[in-house]
Protein backbone atom coordinates (compact mmCIF):
# COMPACT_ATOMS: atom_id res chain seq x y z
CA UNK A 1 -0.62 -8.47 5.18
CA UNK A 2 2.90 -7.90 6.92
CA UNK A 3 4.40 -4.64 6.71
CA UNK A 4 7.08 -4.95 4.01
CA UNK A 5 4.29 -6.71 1.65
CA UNK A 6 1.97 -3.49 1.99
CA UNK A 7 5.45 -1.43 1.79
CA UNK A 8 6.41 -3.13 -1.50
CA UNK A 9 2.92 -2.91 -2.82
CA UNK A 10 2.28 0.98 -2.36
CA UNK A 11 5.97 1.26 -3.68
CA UNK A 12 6.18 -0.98 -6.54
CA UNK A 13 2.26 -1.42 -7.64
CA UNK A 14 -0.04 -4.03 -7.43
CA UNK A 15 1.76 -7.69 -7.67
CA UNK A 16 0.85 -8.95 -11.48
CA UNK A 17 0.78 -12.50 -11.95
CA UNK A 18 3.53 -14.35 -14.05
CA UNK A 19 3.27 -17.92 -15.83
CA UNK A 20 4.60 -20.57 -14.14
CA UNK A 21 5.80 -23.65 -15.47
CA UNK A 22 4.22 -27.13 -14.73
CA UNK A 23 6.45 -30.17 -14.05
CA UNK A 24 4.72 -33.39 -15.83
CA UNK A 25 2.65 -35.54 -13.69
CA UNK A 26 2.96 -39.19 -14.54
CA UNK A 27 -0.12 -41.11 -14.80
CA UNK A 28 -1.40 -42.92 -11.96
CA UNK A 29 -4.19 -45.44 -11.52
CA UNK A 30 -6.31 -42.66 -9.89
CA UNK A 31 -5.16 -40.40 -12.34
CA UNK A 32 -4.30 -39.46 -15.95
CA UNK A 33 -0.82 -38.22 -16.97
CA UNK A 34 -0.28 -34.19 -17.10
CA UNK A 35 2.02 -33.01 -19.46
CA UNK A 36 4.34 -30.65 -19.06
CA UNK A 37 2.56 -27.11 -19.43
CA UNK A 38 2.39 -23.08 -18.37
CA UNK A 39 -0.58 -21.49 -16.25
CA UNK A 40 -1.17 -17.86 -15.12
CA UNK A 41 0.00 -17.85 -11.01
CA UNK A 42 -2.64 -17.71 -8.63
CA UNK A 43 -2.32 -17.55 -4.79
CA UNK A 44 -2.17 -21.57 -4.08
CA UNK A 45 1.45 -21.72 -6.30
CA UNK A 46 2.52 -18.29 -5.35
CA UNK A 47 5.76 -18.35 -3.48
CA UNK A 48 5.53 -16.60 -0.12
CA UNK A 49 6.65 -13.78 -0.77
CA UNK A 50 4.58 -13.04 -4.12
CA UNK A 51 1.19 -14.14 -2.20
CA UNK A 52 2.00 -11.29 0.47
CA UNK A 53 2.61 -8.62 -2.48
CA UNK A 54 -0.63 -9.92 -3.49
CA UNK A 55 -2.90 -10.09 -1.03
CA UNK A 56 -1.37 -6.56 0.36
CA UNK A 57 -2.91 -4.84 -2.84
CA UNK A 58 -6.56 -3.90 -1.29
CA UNK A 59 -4.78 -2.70 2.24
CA UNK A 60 -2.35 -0.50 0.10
CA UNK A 61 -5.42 0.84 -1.75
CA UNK A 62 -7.66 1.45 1.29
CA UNK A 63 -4.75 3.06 3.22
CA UNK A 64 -4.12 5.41 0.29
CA UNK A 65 -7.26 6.36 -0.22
CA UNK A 66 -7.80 7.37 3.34
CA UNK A 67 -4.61 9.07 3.59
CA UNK A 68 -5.51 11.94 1.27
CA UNK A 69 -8.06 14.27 1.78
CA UNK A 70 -11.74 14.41 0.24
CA UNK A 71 -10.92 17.39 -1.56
CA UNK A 72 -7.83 15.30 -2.98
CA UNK A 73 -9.66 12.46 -3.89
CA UNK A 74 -12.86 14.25 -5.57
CA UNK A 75 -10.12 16.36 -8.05
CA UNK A 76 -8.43 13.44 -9.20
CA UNK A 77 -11.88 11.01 -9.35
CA UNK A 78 -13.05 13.85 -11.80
CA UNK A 79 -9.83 13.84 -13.71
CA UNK A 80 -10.46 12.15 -17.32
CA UNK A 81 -7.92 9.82 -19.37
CA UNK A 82 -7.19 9.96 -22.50
């Protein structure tokens, strides 16, 4: 991922899919019509930009956790949530 992807991700959080709006397909004679509906994102209708956030997620996650020491990561690994 490029640099200011894996910046934004580490700063900002993992990238969370939004619902994107479908434009209606008219029907073809290959085809049947598509109305006009919503679907969760996913990386092939992603803008640019939001497919970088995403895919920069398990970088920022593997450069974190080697960034901080073993004795770092074993405290908060045995740290419970509520």
């Amino acid at each position: 991922p490029n640099g200011e992807a894996l910046r934004k991700c580490i700063l900002s959080g993992p990238y969370k899919p939004t619902t994107v709006l479908v434009q209606v397909v008219e029907a073809t004679d290959d085809s049947p019509a598509v109305p006009e509906h919503t679907t969760v994102e996913t990386p092939t209708n992603m803008s640019p930009e939001n497919k970088a956030h995403f895919l920069a997620e398990k970088k920022a996650i593997h450069l974190i956790l080697t960034g901080i020491g073993d004795d770092i990561y074993s405290t908060v690994d045995a740290c419970q949530t509520v």
